[in-house]
Protein backbone atom coordinates (compact mmCIF):
# COMPACT_ATOMS: atom_id res chain seq x y z
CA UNK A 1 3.26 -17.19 6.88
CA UNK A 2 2.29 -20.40 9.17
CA UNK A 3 -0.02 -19.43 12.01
CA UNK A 4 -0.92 -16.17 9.72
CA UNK A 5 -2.37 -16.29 6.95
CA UNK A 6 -5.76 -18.00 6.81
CA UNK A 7 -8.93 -17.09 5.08
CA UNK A 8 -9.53 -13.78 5.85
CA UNK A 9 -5.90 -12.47 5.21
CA UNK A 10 -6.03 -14.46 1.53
CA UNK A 11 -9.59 -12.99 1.00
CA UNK A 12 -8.78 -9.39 1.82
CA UNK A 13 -5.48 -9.44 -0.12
CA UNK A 14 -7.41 -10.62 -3.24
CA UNK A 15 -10.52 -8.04 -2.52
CA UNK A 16 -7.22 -5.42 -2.39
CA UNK A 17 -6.26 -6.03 -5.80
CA UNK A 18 -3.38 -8.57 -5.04
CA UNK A 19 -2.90 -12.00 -4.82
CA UNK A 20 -4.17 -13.79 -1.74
CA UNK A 21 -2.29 -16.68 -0.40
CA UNK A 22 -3.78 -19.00 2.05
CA UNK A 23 -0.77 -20.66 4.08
CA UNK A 24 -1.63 -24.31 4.10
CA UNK A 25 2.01 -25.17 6.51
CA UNK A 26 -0.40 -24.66 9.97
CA UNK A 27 -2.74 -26.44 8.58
CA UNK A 28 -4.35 -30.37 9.07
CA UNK A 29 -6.35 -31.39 5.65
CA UNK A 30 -9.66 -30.67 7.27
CA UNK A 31 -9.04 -26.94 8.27
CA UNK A 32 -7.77 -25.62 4.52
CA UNK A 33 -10.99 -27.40 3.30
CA UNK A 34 -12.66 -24.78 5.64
CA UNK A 35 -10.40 -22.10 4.98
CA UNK A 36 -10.89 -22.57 1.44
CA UNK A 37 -14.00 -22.72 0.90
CA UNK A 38 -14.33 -19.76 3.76
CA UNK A 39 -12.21 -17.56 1.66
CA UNK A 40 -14.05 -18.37 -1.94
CA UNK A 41 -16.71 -17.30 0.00
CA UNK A 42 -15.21 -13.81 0.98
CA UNK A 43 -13.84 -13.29 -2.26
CA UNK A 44 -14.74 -13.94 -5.97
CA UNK A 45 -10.88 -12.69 -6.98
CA UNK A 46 -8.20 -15.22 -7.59
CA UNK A 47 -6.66 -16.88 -4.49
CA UNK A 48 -3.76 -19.37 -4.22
CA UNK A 49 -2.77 -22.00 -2.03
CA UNK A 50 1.00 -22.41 -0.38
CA UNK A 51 1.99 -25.74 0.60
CA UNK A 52 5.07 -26.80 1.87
CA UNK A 53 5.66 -30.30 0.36
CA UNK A 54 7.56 -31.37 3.75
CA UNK A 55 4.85 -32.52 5.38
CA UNK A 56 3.55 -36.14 5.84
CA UNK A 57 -0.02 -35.44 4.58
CA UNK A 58 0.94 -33.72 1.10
CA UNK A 59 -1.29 -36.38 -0.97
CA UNK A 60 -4.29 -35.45 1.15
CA UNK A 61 -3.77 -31.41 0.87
CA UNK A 62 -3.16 -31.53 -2.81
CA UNK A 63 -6.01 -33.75 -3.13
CA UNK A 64 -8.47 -31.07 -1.73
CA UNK A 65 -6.57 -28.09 -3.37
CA UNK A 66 -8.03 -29.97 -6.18
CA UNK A 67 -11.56 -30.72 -5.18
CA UNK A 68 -11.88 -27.04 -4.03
CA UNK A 69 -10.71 -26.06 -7.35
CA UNK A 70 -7.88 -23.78 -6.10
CA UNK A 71 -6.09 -22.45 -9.41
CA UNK A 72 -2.96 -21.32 -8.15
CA UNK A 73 -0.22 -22.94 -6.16
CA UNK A 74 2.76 -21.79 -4.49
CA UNK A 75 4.99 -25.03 -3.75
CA UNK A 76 8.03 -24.76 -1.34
CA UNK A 77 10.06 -26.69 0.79
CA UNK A 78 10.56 -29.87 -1.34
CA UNK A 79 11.64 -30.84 -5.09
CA UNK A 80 9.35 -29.65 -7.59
CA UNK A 81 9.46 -32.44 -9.90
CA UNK A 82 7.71 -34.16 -7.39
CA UNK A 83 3.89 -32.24 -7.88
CA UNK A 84 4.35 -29.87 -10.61
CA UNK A 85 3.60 -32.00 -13.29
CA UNK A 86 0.24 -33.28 -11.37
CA UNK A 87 -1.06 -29.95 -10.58
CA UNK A 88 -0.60 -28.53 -14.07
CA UNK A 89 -2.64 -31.63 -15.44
CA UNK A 90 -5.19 -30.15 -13.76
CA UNK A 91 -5.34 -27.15 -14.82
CA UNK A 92 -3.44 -25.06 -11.76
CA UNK A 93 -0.59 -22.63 -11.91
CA UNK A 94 2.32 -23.25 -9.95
CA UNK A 95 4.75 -21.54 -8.53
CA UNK A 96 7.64 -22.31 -6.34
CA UNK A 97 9.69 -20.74 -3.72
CA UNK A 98 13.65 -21.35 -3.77
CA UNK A 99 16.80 -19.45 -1.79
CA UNK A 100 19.62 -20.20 -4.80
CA UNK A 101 20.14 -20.14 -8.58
CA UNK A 102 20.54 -23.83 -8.49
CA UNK A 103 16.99 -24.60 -7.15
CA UNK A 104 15.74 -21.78 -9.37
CA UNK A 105 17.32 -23.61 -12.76
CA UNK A 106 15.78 -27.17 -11.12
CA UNK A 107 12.44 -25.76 -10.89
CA UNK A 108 12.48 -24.07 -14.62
CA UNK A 109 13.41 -27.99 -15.39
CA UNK A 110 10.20 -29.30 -13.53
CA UNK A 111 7.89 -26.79 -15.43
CA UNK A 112 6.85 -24.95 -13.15
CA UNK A 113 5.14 -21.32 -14.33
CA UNK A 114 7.21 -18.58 -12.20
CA UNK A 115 9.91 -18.33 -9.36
CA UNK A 116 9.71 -16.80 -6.58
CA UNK A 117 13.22 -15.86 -4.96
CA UNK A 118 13.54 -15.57 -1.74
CA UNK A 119 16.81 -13.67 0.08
CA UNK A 120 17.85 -14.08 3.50
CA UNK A 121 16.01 -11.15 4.96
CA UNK A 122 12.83 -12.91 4.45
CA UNK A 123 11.41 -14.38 7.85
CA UNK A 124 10.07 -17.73 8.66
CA UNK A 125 12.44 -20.75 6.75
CA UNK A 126 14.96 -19.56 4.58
CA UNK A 127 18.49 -20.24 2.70
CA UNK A 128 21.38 -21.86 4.16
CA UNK A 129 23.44 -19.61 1.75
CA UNK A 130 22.28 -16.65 3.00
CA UNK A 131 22.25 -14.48 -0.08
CA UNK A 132 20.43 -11.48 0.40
CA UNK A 133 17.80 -10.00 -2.05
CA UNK A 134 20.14 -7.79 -3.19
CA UNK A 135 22.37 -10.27 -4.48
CA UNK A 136 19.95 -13.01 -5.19
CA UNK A 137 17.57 -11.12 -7.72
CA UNK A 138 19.46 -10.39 -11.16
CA UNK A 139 21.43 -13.56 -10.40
CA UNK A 140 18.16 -15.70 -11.30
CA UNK A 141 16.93 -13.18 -13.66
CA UNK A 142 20.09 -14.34 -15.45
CA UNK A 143 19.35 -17.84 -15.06
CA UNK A 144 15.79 -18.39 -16.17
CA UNK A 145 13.57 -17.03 -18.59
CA UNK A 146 9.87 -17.40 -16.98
CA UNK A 147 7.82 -15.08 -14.60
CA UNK A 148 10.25 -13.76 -11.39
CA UNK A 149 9.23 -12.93 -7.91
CA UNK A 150 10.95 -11.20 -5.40
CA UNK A 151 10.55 -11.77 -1.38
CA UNK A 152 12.27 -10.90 1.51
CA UNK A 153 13.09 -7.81 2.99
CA UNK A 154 9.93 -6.22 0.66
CA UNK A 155 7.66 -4.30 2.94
CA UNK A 156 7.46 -0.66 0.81
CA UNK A 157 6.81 0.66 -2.84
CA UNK A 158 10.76 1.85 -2.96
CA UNK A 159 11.50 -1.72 -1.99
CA UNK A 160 9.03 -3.23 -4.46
CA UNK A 161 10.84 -1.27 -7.34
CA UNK A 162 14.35 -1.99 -6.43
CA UNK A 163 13.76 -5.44 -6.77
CA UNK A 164 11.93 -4.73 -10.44
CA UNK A 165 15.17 -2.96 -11.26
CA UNK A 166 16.72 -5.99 -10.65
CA UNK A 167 14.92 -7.97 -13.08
CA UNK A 168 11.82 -8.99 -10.85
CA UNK A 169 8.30 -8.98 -12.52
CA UNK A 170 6.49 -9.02 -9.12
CA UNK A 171 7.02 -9.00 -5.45
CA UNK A 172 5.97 -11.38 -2.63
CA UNK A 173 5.21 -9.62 0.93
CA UNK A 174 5.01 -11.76 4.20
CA UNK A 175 5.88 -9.77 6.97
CA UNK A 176 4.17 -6.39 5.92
CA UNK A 177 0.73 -8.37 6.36
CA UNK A 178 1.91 -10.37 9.06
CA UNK A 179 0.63 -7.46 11.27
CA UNK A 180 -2.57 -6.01 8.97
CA UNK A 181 -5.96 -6.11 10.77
CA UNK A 182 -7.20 -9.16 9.00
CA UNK A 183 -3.70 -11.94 10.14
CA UNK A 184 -4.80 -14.53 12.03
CA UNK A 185 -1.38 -13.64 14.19
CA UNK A 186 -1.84 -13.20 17.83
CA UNK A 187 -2.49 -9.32 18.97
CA UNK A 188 0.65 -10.00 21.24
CA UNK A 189 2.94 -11.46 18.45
CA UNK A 190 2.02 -8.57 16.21
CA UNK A 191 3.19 -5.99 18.47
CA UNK A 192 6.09 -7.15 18.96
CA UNK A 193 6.68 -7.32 15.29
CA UNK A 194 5.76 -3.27 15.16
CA UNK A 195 8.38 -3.06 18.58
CA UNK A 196 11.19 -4.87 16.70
CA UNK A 197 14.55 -2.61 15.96
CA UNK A 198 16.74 -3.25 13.35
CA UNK A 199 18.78 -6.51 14.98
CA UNK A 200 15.99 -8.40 16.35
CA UNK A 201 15.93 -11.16 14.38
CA UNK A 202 18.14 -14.11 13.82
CA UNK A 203 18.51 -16.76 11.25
CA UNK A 204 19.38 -19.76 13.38
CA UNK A 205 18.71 -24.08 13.40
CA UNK A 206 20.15 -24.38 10.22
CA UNK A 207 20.75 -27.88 10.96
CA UNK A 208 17.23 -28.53 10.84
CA UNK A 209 15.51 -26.10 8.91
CA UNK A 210 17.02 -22.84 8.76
CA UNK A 211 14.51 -20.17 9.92
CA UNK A 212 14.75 -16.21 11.09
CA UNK A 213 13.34 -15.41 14.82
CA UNK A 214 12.82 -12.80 16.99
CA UNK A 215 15.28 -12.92 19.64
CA UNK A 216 13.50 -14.00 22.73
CA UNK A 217 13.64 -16.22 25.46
CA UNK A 218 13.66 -19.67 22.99
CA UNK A 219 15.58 -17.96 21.24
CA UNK A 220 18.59 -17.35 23.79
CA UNK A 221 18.07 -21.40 24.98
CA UNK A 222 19.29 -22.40 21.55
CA UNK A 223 21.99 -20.17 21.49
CA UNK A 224 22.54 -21.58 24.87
CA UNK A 225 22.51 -24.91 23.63
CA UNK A 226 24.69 -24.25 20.61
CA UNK A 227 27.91 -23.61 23.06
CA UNK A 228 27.46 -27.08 23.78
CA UNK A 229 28.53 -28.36 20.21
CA UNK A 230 24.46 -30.34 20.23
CA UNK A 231 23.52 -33.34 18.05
CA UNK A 232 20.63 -32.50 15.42
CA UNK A 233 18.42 -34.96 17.96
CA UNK A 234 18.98 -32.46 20.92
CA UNK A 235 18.03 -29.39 18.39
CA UNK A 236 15.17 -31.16 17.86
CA UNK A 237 14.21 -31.92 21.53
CA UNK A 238 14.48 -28.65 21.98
CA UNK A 239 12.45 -27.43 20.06
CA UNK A 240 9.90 -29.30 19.98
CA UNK A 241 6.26 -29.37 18.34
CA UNK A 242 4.11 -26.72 18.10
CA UNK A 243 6.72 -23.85 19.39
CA UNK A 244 5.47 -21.69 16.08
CA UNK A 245 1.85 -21.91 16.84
CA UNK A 246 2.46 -21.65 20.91
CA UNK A 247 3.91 -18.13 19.64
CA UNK A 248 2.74 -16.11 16.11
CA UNK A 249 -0.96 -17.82 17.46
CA UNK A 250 -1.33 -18.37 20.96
CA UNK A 251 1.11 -15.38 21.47
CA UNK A 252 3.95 -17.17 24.07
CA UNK A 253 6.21 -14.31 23.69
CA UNK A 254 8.72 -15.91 25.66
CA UNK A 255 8.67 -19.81 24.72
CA UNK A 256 7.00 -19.34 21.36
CA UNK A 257 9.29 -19.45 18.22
CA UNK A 258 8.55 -16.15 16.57
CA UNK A 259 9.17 -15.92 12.71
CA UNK A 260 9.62 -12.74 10.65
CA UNK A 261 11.85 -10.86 8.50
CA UNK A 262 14.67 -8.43 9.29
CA UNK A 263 11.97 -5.56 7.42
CA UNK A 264 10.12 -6.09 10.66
CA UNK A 265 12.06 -2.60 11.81
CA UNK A 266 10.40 -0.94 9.23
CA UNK A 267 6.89 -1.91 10.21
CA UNK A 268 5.72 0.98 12.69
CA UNK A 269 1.66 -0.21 12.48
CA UNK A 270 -1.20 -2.42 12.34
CA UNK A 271 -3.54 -1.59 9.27
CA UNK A 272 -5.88 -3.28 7.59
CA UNK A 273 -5.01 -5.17 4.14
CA UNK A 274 -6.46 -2.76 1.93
CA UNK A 275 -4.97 0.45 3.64
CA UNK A 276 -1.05 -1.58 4.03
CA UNK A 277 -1.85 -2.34 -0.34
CA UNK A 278 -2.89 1.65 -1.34
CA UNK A 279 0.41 2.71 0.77
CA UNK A 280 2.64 0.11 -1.00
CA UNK A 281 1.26 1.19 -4.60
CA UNK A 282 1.33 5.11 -4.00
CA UNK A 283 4.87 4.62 -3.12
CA UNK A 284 5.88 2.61 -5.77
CA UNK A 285 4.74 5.23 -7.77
CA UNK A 286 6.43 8.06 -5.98
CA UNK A 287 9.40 6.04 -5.82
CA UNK A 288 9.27 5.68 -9.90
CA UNK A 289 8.59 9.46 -10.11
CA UNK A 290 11.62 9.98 -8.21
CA UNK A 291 14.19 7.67 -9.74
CA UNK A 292 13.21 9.21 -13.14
CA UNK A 293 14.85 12.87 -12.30
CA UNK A 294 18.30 11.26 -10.70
């Protein structure tokens, strides 16, 4: 959700009923300080925080996560041991993001509060195993025995209950409010995401970090560059700095890399937050109505 989801996505999810995540990945220290205190002041409903733990200035952001008394923390990208402990000295929820049972069991081990489990629909950085959501779901529900999320490929109510089927307590959604009113997403990027057919995306640069694209013209010049049998170094070189940003927020269709899930063929609109949340919850509903007469 880099590039998307700032203060007044987080603020509307929350005012909608749901939890509000700002996406601190886009981010330099300075601007989540603004974004959260922008969004406590949109909202008085729980918010949360996610933070990649990749990047270089992860002392800093956790730091003002703290001073901002943010009270819930997603964590992914990185080994939990290495700020669960800290946050939950001071008093914040955490949960983290993994692709696999194994990271799942490690991050029971580090303490943190719930899971969430992400398939290989999901868009943005994913698995190198691509399991899908399917598959992934009552495999950690076996495994651990705190709170469950499910994410990727989750953009309806039916969807939402499968994965509860499955053994999931919740559901995360990126892509669904990727394109709502309030995303700070480029008007260009988002529809494209309503344009995308089934096929669109691609999980590719697994040798750096793996991550699912629309298929565009950056796109087809890594391909390109894959016949070549590259180094990691040229991968990089190619792509760069800033090639997300350049394209979910400055909307380069063409040279921008464009992240989103495969469920980006079943997103025909751009609604605001609180419209996108009644739909999902009336069809969960249906959808239980309907599995209870098979």
């Amino acid at each position: 959700m880099i590039w998307t989801s700032g203060w007044r996505l987080a603020s509307a999810s929350s005012n909608s009923g749901i939890l509000g995540l700002i996406g601190a990945g886009s981010m330099y220290p300075d601007v989540l300080r603004e974004h959260i205190q922008k969004c406590k002041s949109a909202t008085k409903k729980p918010f949360g925080v996610n933070v990649p733990m990749l990047y270089p200035n992860i002392k800093e952001i956790m730091d003002i996560i703290v001073e901002e008394d943010v009270k819930i923390v997603f964590t992914s990208a990185g080994n939990p041991k290495t700020w669960t402990g800290w946050l939950k000295e001071r008093g914040i929820t955490v949960v983290h993001v993994v692709s696999s049972v194994k990271f799942a069991k490690k991050a029971q081990e580090a303490g943190v509060d719930a899971i969430v489990a992400e398939g290989f629909e999901a868009g943005g950085h994913n698995g190198r195993d691509e399991t899908t959501t399917l598959a992934l779901i009552p495999m950690v529900n076996e495994a651990i025995d705190i709170p469950l999320i499910a994410a990727g490929g989750i953009a309806t109510g039916k969807a939402m209950l499968a994965t509860m089927v499955l053994g999931a307590d919740g559901v995360q959604i990126g892509s669904r409010f990727v394109v709502s009113e309030e995303s700070s997403a480029h008007q260009k990027f988002k529809q494209l995401v309503v344009d995308a057919q089934e096929g669109d995306t691609q999980l590719t640069l697994k040798e750096l970090a793996p991550v699912r694209l629309i298929k565009n013209k950056f796109y087809q010049e890594v391909q390109a560059l894959y016949k070549t049998g590259p180094s990691t170094e040229e991968l990089k070189a190619l792509l760069g700095r800033a090639r997300a940003k350049r394209g979910m927020f400055e909307g380069d269709l063409d040279d921008g890399e464009l992240e989103i899930g495969q469920i980006s063929g079943l997103i025909h609109d751009i609604e605001p937050v609180a419209d996108i949340v009644v739909e999902i919850i009336e069809a969960f509903e249906n959808a239980k109505r309907s599995i209870s007469r098979l």
